[in-house]
C-alpha atoms as a PDB file:
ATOM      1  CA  UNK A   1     111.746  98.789-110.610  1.00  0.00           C
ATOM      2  CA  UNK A   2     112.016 102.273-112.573  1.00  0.00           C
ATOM      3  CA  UNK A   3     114.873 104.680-111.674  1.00  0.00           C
ATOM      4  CA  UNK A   4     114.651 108.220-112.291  1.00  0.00           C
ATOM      5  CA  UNK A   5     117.305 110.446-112.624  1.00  0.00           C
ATOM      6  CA  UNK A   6     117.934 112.557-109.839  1.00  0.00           C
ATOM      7  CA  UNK A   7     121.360 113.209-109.540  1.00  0.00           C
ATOM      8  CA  UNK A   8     123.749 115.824-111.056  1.00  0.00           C
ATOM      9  CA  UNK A   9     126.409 113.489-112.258  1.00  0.00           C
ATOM     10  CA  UNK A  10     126.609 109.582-112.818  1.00  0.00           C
ATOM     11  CA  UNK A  11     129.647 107.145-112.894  1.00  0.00           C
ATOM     12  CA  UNK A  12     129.071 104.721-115.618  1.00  0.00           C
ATOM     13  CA  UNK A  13     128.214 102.023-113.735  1.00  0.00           C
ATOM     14  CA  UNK A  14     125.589 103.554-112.181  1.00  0.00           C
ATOM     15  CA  UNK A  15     124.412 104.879-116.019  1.00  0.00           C
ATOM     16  CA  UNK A  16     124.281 101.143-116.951  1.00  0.00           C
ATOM     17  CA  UNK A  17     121.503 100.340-113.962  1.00  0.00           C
ATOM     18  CA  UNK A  18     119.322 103.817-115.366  1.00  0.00           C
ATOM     19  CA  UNK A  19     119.291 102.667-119.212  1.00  0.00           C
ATOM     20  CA  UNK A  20     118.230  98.967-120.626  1.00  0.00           C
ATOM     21  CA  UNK A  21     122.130  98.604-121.930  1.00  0.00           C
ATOM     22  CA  UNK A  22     125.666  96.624-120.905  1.00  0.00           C
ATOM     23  CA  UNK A  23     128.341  98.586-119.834  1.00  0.00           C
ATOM     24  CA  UNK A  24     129.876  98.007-123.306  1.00  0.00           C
ATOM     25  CA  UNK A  25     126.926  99.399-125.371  1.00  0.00           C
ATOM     26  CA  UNK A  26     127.105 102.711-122.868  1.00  0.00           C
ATOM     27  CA  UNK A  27     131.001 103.057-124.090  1.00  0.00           C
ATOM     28  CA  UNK A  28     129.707 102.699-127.644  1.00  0.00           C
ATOM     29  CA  UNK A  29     127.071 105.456-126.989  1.00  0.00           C
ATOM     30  CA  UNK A  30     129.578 108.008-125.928  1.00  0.00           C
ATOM     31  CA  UNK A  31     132.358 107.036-128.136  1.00  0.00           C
ATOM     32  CA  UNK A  32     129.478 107.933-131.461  1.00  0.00           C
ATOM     33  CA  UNK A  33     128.484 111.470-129.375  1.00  0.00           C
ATOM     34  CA  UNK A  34     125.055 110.315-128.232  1.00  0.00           C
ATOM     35  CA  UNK A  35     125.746 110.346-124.719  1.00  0.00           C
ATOM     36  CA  UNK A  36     127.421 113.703-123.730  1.00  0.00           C
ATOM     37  CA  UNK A  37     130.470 112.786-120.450  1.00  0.00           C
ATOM     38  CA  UNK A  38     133.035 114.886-118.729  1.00  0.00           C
ATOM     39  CA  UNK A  39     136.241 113.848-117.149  1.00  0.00           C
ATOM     40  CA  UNK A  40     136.904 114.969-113.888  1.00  0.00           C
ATOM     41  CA  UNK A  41     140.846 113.941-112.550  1.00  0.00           C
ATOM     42  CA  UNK A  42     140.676 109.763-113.512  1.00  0.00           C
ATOM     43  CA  UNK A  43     136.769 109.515-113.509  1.00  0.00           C
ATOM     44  CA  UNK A  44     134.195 109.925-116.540  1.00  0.00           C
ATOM     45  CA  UNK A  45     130.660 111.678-115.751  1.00  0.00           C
ATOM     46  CA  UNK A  46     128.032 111.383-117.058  1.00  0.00           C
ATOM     47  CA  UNK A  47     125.469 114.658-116.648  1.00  0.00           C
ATOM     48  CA  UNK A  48     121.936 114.109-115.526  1.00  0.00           C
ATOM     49  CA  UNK A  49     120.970 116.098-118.140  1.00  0.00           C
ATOM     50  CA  UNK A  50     123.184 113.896-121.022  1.00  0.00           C
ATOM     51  CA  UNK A  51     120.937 110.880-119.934  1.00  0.00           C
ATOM     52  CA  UNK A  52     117.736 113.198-120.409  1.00  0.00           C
ATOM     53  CA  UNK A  53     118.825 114.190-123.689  1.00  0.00           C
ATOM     54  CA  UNK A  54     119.928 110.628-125.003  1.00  0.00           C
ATOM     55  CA  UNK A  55     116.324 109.552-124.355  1.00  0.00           C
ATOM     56  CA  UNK A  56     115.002 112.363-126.070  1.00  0.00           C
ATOM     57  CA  UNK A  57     116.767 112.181-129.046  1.00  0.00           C
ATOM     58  CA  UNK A  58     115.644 108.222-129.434  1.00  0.00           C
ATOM     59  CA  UNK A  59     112.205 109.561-129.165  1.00  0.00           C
ATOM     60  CA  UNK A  60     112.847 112.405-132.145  1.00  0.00           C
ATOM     61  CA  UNK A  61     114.154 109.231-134.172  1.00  0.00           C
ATOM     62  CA  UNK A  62     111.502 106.940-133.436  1.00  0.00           C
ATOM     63  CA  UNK A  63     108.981 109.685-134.628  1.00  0.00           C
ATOM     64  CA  UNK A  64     111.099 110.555-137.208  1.00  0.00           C
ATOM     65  CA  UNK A  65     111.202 106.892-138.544  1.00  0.00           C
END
């Protein structure tokens, strides 16, 4: 089944079920800057458009490769 993303913000969790990666990968991904988050009180975001970007800039790289 293929999710879009249609939401403003994303926990993690639910960030983990939109991209073919572990919870521990998506960490990784934001710790190097490739995945853009905010903090709002206790809980990390993730922007719908942060998601639409990551995938982008794999496709740049792929072409660029």
């Amino acid at each position: 089944m293929e999710q879009s993303v249609s939401k403003p913000l994303y926990r993690i969790s639910e960030v983990v079920e939109l991209l073919p990666y572990g919870r521990s990968k998506i960490y990784e991904l934001i710790k190097n800057g490739r995945i853009r988050t905010y903090k709002e009180g206790g809980l990390q975001v993730v922007p719908a458009e942060a998601i639409t970007e990551y995938v982008a800039l794999l496709a740049s790289e792929a072409e660029a490769a």
